[in-house]
C-alpha atoms as a PDB file:
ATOM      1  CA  UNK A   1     121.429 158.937 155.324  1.00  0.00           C
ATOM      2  CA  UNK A   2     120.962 157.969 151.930  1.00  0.00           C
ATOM      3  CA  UNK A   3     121.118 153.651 151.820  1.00  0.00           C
ATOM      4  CA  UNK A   4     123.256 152.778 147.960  1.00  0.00           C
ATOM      5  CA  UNK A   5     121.895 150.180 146.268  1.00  0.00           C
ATOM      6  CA  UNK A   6     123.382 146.791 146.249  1.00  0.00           C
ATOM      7  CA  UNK A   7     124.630 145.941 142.833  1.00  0.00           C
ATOM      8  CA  UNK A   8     122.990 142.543 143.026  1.00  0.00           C
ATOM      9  CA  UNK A   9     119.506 144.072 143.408  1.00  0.00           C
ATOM     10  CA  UNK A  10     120.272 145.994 140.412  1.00  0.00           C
ATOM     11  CA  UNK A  11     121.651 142.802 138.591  1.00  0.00           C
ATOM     12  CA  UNK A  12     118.381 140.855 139.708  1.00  0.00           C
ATOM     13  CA  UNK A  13     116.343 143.479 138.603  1.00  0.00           C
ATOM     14  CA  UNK A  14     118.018 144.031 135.173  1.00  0.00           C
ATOM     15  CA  UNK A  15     117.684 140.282 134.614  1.00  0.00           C
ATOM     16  CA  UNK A  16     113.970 140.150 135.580  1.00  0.00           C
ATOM     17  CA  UNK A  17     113.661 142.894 132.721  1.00  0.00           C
ATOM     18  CA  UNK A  18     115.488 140.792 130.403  1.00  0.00           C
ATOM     19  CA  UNK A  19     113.286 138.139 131.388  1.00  0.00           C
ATOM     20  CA  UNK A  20     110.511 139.436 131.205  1.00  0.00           C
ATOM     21  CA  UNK A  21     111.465 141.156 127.470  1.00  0.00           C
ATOM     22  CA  UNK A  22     111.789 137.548 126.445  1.00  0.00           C
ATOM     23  CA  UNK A  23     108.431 136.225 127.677  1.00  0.00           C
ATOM     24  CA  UNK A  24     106.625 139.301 126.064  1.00  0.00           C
ATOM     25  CA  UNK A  25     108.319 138.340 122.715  1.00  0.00           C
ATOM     26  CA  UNK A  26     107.857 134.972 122.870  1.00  0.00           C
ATOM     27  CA  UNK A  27     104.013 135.262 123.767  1.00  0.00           C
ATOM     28  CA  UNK A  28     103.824 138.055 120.114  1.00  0.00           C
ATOM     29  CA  UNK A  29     105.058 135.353 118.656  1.00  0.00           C
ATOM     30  CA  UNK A  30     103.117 132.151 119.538  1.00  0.00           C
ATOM     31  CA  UNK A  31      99.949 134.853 119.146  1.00  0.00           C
ATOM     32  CA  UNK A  32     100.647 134.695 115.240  1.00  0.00           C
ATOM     33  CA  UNK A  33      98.783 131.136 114.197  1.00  0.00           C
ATOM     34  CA  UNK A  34     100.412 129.178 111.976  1.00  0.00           C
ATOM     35  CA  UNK A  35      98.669 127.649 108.788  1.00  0.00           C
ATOM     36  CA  UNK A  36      99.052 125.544 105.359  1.00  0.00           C
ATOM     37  CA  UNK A  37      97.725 125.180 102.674  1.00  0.00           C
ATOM     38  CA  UNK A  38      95.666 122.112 102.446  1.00  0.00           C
ATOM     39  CA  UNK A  39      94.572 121.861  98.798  1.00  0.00           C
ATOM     40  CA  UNK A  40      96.594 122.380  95.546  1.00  0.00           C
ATOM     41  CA  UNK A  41      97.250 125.561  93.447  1.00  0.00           C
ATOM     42  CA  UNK A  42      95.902 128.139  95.858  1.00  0.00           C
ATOM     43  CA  UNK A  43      95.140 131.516  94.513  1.00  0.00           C
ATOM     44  CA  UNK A  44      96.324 134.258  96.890  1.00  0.00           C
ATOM     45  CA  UNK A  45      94.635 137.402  96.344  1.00  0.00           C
ATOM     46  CA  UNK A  46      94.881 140.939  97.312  1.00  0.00           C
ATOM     47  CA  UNK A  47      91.251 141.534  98.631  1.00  0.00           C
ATOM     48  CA  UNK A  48      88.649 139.069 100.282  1.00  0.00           C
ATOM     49  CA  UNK A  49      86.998 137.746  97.180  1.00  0.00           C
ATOM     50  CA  UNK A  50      87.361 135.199  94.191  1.00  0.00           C
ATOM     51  CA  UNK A  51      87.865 137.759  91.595  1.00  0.00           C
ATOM     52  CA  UNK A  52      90.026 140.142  93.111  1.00  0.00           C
ATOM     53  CA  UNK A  53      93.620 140.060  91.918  1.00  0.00           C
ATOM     54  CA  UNK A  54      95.973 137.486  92.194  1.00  0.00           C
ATOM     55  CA  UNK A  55      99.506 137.812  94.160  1.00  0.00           C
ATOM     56  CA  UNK A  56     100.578 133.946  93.713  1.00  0.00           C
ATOM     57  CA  UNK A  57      99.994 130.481  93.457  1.00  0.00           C
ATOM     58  CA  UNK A  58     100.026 128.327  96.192  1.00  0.00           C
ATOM     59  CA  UNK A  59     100.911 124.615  96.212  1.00  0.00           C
ATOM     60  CA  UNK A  60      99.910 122.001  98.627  1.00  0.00           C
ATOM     61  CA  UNK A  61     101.602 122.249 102.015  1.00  0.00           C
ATOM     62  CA  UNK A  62     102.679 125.920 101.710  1.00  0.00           C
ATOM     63  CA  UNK A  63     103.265 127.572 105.101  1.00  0.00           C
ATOM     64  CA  UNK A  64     101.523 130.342 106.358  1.00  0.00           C
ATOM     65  CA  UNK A  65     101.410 133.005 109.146  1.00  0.00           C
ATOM     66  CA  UNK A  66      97.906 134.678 110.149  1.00  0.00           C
ATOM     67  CA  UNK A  67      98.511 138.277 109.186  1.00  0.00           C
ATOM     68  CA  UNK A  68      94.652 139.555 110.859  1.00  0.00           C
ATOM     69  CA  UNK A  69      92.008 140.300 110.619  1.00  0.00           C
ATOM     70  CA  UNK A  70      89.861 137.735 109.325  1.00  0.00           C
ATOM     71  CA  UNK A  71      86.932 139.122 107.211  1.00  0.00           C
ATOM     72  CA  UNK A  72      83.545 140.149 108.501  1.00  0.00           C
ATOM     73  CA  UNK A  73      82.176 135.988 108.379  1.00  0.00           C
ATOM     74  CA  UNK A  74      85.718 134.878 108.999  1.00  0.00           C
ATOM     75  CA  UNK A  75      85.230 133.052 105.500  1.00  0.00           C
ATOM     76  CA  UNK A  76      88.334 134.510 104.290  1.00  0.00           C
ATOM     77  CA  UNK A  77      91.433 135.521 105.919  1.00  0.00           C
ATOM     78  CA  UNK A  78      94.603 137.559 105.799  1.00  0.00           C
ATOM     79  CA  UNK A  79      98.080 135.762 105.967  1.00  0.00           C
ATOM     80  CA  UNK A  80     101.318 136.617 105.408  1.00  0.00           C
ATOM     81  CA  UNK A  81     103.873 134.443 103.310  1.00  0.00           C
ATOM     82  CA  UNK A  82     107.853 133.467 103.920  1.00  0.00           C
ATOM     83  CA  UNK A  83     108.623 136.393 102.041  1.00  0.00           C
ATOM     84  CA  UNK A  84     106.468 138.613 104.006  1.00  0.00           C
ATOM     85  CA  UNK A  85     104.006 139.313 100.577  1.00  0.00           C
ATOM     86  CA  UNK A  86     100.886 138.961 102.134  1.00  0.00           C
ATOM     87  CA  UNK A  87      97.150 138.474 100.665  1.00  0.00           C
ATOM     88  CA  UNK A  88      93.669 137.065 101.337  1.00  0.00           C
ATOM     89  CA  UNK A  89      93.155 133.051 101.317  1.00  0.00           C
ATOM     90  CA  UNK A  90      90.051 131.195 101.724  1.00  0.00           C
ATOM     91  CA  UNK A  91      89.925 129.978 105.288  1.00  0.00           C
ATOM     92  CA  UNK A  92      88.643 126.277 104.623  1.00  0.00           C
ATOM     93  CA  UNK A  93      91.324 125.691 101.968  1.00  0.00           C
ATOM     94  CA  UNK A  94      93.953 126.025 104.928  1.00  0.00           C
ATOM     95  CA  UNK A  95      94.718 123.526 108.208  1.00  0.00           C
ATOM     96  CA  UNK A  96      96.076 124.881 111.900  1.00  0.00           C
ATOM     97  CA  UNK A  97      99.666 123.997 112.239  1.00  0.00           C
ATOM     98  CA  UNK A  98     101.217 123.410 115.752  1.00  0.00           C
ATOM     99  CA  UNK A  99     104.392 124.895 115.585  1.00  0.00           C
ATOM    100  CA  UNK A 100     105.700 121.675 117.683  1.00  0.00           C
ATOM    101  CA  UNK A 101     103.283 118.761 117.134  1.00  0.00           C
ATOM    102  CA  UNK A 102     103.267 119.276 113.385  1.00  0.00           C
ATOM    103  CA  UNK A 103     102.942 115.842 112.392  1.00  0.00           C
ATOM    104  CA  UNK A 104      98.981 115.539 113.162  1.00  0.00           C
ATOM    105  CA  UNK A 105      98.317 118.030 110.628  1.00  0.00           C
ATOM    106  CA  UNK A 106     100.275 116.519 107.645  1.00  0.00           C
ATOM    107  CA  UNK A 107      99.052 113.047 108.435  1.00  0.00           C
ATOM    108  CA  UNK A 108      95.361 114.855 108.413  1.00  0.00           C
ATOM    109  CA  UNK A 109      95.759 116.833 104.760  1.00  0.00           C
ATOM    110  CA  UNK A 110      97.814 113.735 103.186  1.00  0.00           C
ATOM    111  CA  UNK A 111      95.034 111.196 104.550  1.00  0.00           C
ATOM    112  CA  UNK A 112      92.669 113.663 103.186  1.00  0.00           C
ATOM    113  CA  UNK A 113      94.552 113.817  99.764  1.00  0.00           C
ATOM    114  CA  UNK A 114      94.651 110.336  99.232  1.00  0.00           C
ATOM    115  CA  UNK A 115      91.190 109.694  99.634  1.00  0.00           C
ATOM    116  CA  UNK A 116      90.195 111.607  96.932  1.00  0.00           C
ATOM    117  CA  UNK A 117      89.094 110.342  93.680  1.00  0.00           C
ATOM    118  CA  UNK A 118      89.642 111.522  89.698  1.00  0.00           C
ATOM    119  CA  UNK A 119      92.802 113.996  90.882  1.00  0.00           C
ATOM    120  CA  UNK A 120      94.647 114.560  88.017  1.00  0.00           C
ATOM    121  CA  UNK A 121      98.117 114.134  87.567  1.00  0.00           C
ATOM    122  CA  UNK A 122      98.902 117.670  88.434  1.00  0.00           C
ATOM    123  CA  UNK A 123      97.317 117.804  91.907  1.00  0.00           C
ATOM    124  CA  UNK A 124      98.428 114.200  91.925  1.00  0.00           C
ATOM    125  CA  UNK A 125     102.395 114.747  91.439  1.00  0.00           C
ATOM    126  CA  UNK A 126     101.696 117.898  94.158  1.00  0.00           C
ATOM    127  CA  UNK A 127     101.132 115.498  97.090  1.00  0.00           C
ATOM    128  CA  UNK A 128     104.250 113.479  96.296  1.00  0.00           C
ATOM    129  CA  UNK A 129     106.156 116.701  96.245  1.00  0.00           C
ATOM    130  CA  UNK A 130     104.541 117.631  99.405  1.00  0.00           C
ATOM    131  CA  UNK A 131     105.223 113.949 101.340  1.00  0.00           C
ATOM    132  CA  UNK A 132     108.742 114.200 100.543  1.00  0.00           C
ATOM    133  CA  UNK A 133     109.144 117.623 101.893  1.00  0.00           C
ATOM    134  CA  UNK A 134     107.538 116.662 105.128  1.00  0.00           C
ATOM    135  CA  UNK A 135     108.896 113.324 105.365  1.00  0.00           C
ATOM    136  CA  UNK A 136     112.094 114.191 106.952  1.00  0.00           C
ATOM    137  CA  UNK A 137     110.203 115.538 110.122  1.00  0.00           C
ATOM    138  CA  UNK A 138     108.640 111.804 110.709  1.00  0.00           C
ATOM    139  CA  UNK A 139     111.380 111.051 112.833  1.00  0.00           C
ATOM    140  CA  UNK A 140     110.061 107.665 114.751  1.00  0.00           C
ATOM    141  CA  UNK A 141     110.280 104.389 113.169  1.00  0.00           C
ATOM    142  CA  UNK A 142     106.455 103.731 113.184  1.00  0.00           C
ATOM    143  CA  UNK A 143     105.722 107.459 111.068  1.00  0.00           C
ATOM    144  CA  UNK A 144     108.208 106.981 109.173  1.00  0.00           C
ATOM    145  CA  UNK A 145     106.629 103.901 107.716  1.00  0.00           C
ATOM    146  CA  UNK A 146     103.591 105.148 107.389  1.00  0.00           C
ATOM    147  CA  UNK A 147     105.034 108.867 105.574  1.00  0.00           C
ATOM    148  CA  UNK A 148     106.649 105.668 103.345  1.00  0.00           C
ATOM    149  CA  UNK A 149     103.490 103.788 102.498  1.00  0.00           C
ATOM    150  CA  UNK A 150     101.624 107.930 101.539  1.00  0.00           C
ATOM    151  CA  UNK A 151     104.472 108.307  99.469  1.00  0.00           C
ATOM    152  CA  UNK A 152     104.034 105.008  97.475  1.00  0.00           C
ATOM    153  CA  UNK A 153     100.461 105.271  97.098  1.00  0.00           C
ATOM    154  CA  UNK A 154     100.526 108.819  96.191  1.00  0.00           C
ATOM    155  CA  UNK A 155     103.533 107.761  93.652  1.00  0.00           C
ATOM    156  CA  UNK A 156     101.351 105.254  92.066  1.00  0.00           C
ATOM    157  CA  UNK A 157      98.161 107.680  91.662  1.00  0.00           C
ATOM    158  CA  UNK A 158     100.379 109.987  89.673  1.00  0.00           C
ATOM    159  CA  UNK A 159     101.187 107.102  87.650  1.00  0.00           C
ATOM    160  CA  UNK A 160      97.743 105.995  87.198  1.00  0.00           C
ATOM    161  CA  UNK A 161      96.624 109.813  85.488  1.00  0.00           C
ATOM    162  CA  UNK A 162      99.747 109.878  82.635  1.00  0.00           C
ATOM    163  CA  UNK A 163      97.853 109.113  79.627  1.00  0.00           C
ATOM    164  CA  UNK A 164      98.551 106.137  77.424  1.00  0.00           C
ATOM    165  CA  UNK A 165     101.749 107.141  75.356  1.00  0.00           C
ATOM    166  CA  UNK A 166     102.469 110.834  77.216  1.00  0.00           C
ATOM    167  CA  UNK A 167     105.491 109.860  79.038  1.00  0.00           C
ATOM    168  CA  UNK A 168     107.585 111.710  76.417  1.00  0.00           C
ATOM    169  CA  UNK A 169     105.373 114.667  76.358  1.00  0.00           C
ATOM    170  CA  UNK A 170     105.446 117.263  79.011  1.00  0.00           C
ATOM    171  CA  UNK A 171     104.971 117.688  82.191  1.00  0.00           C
ATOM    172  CA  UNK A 172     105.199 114.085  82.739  1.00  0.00           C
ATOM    173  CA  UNK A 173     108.495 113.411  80.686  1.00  0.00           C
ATOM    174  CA  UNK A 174     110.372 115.748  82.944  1.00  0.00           C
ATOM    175  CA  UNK A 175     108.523 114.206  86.561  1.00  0.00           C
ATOM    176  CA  UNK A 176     109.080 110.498  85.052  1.00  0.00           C
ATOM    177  CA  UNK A 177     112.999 111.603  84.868  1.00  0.00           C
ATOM    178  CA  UNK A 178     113.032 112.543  88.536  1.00  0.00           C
ATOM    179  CA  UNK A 179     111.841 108.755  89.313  1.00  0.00           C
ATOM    180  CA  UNK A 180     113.767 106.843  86.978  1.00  0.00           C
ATOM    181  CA  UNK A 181     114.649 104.571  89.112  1.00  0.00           C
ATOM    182  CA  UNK A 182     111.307 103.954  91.030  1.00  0.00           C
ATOM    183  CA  UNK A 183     109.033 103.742  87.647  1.00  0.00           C
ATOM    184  CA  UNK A 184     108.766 101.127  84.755  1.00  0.00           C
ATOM    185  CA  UNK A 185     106.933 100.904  81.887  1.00  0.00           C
ATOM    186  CA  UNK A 186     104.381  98.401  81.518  1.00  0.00           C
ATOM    187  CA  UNK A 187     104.555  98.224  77.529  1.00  0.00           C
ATOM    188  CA  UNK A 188     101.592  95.122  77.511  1.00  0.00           C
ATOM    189  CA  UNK A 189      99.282  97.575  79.457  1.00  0.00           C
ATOM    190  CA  UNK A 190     100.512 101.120  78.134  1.00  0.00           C
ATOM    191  CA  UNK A 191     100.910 102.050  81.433  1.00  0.00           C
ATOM    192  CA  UNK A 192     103.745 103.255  83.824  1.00  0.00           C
ATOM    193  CA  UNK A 193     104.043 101.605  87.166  1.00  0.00           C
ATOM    194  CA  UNK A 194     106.277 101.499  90.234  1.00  0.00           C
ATOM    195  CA  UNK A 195     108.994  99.540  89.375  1.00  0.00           C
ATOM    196  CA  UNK A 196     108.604  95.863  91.596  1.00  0.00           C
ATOM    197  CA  UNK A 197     112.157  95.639  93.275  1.00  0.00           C
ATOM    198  CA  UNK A 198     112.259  99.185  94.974  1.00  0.00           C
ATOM    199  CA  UNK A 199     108.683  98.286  96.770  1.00  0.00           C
ATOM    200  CA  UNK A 200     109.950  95.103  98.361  1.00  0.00           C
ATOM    201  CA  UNK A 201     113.243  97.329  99.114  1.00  0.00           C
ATOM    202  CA  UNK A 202     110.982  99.800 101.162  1.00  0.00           C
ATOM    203  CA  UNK A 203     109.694  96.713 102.463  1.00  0.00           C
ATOM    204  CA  UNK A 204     112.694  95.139 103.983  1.00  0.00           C
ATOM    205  CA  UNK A 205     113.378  99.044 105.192  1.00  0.00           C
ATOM    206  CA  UNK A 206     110.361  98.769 107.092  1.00  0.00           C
ATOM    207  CA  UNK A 207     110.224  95.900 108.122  1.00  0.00           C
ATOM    208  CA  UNK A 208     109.701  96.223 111.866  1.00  0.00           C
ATOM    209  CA  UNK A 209     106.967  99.234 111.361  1.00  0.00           C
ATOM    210  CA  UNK A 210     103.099  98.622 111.767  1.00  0.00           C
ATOM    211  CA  UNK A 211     102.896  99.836 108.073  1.00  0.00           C
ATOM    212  CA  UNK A 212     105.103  96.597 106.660  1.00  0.00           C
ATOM    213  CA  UNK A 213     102.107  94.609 106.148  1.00  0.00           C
ATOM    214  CA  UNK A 214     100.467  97.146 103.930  1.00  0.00           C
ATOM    215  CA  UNK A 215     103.478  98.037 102.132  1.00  0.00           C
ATOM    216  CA  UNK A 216     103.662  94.509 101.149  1.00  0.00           C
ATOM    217  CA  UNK A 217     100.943  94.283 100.117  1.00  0.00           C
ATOM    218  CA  UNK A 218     100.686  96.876  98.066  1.00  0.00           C
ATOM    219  CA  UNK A 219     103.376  95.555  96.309  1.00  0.00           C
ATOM    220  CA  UNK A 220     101.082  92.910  95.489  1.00  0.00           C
ATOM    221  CA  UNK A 221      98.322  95.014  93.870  1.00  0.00           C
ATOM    222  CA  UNK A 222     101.185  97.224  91.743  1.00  0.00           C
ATOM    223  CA  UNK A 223     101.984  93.809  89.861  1.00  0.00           C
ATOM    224  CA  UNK A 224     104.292  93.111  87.350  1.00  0.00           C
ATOM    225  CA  UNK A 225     105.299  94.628  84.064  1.00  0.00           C
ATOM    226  CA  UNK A 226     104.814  92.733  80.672  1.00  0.00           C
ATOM    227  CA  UNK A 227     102.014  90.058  80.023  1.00  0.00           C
ATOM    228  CA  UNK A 228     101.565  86.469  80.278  1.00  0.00           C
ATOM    229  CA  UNK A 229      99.651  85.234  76.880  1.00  0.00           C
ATOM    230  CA  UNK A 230      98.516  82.483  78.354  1.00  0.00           C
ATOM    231  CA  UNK A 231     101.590  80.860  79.266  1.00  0.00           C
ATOM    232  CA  UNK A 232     100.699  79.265  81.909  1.00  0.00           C
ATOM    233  CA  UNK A 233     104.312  78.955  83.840  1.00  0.00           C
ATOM    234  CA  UNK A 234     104.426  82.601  83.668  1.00  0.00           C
ATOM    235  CA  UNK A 235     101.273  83.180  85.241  1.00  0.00           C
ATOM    236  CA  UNK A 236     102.633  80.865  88.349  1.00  0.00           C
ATOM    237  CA  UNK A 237     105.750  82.651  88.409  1.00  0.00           C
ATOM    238  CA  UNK A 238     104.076  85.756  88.624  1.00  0.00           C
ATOM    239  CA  UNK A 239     101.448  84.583  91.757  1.00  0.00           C
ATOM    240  CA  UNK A 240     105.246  83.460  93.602  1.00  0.00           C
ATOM    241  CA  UNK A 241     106.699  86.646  92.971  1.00  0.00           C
ATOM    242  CA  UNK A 242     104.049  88.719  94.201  1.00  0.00           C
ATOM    243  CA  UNK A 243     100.909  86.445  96.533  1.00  0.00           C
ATOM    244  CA  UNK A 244     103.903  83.960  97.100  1.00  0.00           C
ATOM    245  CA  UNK A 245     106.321  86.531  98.194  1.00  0.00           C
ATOM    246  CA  UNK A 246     103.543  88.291 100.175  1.00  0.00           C
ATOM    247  CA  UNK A 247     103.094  85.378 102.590  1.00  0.00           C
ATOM    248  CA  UNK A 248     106.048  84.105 102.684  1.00  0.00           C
ATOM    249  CA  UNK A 249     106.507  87.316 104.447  1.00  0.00           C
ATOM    250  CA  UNK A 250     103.577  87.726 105.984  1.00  0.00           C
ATOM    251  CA  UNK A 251     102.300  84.199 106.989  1.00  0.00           C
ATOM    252  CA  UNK A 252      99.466  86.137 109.550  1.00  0.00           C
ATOM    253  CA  UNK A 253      99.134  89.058 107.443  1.00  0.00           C
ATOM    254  CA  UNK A 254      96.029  91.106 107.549  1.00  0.00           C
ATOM    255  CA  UNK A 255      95.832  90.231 103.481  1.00  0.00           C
ATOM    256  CA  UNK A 256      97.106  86.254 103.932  1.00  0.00           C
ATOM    257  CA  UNK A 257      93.314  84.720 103.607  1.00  0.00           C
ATOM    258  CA  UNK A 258      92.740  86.712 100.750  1.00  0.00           C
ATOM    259  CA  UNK A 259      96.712  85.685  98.301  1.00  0.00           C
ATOM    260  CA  UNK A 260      95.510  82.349  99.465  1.00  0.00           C
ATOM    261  CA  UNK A 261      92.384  82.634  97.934  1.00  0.00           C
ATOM    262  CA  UNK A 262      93.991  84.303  94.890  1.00  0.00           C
ATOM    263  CA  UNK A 263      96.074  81.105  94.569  1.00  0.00           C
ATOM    264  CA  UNK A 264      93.244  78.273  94.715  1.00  0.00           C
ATOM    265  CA  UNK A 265      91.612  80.401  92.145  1.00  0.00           C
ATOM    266  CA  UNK A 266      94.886  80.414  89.925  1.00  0.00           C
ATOM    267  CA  UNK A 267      95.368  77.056  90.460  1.00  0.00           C
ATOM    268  CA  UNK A 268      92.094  76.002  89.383  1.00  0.00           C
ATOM    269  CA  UNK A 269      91.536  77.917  86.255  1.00  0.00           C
ATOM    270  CA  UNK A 270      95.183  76.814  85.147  1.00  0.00           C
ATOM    271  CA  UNK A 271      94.431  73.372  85.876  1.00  0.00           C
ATOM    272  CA  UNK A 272      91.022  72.924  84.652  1.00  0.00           C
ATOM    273  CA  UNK A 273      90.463  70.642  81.649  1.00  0.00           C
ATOM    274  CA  UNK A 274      91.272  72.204  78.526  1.00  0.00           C
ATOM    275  CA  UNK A 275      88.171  73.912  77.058  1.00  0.00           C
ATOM    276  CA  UNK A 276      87.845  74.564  72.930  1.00  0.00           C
ATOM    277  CA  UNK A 277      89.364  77.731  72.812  1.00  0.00           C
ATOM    278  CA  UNK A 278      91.281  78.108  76.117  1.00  0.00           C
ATOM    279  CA  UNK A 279      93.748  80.822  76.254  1.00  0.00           C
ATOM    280  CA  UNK A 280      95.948  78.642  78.682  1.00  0.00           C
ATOM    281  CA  UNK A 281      98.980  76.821  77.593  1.00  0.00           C
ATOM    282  CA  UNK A 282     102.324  74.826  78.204  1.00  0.00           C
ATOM    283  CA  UNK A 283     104.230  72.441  77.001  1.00  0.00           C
ATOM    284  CA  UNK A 284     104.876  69.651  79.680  1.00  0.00           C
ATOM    285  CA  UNK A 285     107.725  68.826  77.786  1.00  0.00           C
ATOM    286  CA  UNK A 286     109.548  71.780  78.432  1.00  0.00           C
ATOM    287  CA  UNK A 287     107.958  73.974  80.598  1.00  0.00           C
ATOM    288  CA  UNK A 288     106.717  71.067  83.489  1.00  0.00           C
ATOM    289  CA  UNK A 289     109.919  72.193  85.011  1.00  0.00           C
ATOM    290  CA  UNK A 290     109.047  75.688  85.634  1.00  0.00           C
ATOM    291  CA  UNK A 291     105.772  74.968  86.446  1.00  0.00           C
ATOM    292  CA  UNK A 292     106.743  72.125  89.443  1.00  0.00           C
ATOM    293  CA  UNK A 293     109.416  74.834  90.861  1.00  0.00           C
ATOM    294  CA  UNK A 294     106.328  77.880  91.245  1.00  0.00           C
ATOM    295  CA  UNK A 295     103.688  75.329  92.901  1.00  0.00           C
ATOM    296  CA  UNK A 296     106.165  73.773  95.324  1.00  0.00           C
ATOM    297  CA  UNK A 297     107.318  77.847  95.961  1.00  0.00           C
ATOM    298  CA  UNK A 298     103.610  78.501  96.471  1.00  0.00           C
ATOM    299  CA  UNK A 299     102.630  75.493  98.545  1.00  0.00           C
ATOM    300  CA  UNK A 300     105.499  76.202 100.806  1.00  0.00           C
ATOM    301  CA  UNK A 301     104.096  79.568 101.053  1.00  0.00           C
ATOM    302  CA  UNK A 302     100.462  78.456 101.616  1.00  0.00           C
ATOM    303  CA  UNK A 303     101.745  76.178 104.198  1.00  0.00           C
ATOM    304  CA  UNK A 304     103.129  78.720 106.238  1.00  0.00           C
ATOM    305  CA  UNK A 305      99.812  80.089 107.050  1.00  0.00           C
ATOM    306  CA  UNK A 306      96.733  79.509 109.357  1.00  0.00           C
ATOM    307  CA  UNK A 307      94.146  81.110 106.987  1.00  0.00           C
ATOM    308  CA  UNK A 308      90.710  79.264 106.593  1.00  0.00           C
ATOM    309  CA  UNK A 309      90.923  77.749 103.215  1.00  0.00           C
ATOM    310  CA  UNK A 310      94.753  76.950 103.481  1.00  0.00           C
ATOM    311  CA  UNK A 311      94.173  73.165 102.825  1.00  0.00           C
ATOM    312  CA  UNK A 312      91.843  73.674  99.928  1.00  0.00           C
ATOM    313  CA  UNK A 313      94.741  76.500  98.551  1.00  0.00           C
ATOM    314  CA  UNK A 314      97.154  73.855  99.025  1.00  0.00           C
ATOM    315  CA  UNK A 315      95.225  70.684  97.068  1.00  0.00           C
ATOM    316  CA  UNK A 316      94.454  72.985  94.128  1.00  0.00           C
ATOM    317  CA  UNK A 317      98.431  73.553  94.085  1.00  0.00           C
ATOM    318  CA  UNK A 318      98.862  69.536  93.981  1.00  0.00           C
ATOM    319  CA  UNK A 319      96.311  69.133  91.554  1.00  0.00           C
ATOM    320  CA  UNK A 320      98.112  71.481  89.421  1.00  0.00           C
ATOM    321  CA  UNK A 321     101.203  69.807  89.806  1.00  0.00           C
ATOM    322  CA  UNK A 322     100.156  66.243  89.225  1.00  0.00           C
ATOM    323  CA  UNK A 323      99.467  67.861  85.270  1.00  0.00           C
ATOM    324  CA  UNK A 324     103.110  67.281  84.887  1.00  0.00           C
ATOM    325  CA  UNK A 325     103.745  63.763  86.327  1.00  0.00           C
END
């Protein structure tokens, strides 16, 4: 007697297949290795070496799939691009990517990126474009910050290699345009900086991140457009709005001993006893009132602290003051 077959064996059976399909295609595809690029303007060529032809260019933080095999010393190897063009790459120029935990690796190549030194503004203006189109991914409070603070550093390199007087020539004119509103132009210096407001605006963003205290401070070191001339009021409004502002913020910062030492030193040299030929000046006349309402903002802010030194920081202030009584 012939025993049928129960139609729930065949369903189980037909979904282990299924099952099993899926496993097998999922396995092909976690076997290709994911990549990017971890320098700028990578040449992709058609053969293993540095003259063969080129098939593109490749900017910082372009993706890649390992297309196999490597070559012979595994120097160079074969990968495939978005648009399925593939080409040889040299193997050091490019970082793992974990298709899940991809964070690790951007941190890696932007840490690695910053840290360099002379980049021009080309390779410069690359890793800004790069942070921006991995920042979204830095979904936790604490990376975000810190993709934040890359950005702003990275931002202010690019700054740093426009040459005096290029901002209306190209390429910077057009990159300048795309961050009108995060850029100024320091006319005194010949120099384009972040602009001062926008900082202490990322600042209050992120606040409550472990990368506050080092945003803030780096709005510090960006400064202030324009120049002084010795007038000494301005040079105490400028200490408030930046070393002022700084620990008024950050009373226990990691950087508070250091504004407080900026502003005994400030305090000193503007209240020293005129010298033939000081460049320091004000008239107490008209400018005493300035000058009392930026001490007693930085002696508040002094005050605020714990930092060795605070007391000498805070007598220098006084000493300055008592100029206009």
């Amino acid at each position: 007697m012939t025993r049928s077959r129960h139609p729930f064996a065949l369903a189980s059976f037909s979904f282990i297949l299924v099952v099993s399909s899926l496993i097998v295609c999922t396995l092909a595809a976690q076997a290709d290795t994911n990549r990017i690029t971890a320098v700028t303007n990578i040449t992709l060529r058609a053969t293993p070496a540095p003259d063969a032809s080129a098939i593109a260019q490749l900017p910082l933080g372009t993706e890649l799939i390992d297309a196999g095999p490597a070559g012979l010393d595994k120097t160079w190897i074969r990968v495939r691009l978005a648009d399925n063009r593939e080409g040889w790459i040299l193997s050091n120029l490019t970082r793992t990517l974990d298709p899940v935990w991809r964070w690790p690796t951007f941190d890696r190549i932007i840490s690695e990126r910053l840290g360099r030194k002379g980049d021009g503004f080309a390779a410069s203006a690359e890793l800004v474009a790069f942070i921006e189109r991995v920042a979204p991914e830095y979904t936790d409070p604490d990376g975000r910050g810190r993709v934040e603070l890359a950005r702003t550093r990275a931002m202010a390199a690019t700054l740093k290699a426009i040459p005096m007087n290029g901002g209306r020539r190209e390429p910077y004119a057009t990159w300048l345009a795309s961050k009108k509103t995060e850029v100024v132009y320091d006319e005194p210096g010949g120099r384009w900086i972040l602009a001062p407001n926008p900082l202490w605006d990322l600042h209050v963003q992120q606040a409550r991140t472990t990368s506050a205290d080092e945003i803030a401070w780096f709005a510090v070191g960006n400064g202030l457009p324009g120049e002084c001339e010795g007038f000494v009021p301005c040079y105490l409004v400028a200490r408030n709005r930046l070393h002022g502002e700084y620990l008024r913020r950050h009373p226990g910062g990691a950087h508070a001993a250091e504004a407080v030492g900026v502003l005994k030193n400030t305090a000193d040299l503007l209240g020293a006893p005129p010298k033939t030929g000081t460049a320091y000046k004000f008239d107490k006349k008209t400018d005493c009132r300035d000058v009392v309402s930026a001490v007693d903002a930085l002696s508040g802010a002094v005050q605020g602290t714990r930092v060795e030194g605070r007391e000498a920081a805070i007598a220098s202030l006084v000493a300055l003051k008592r100029s206009c009584q």
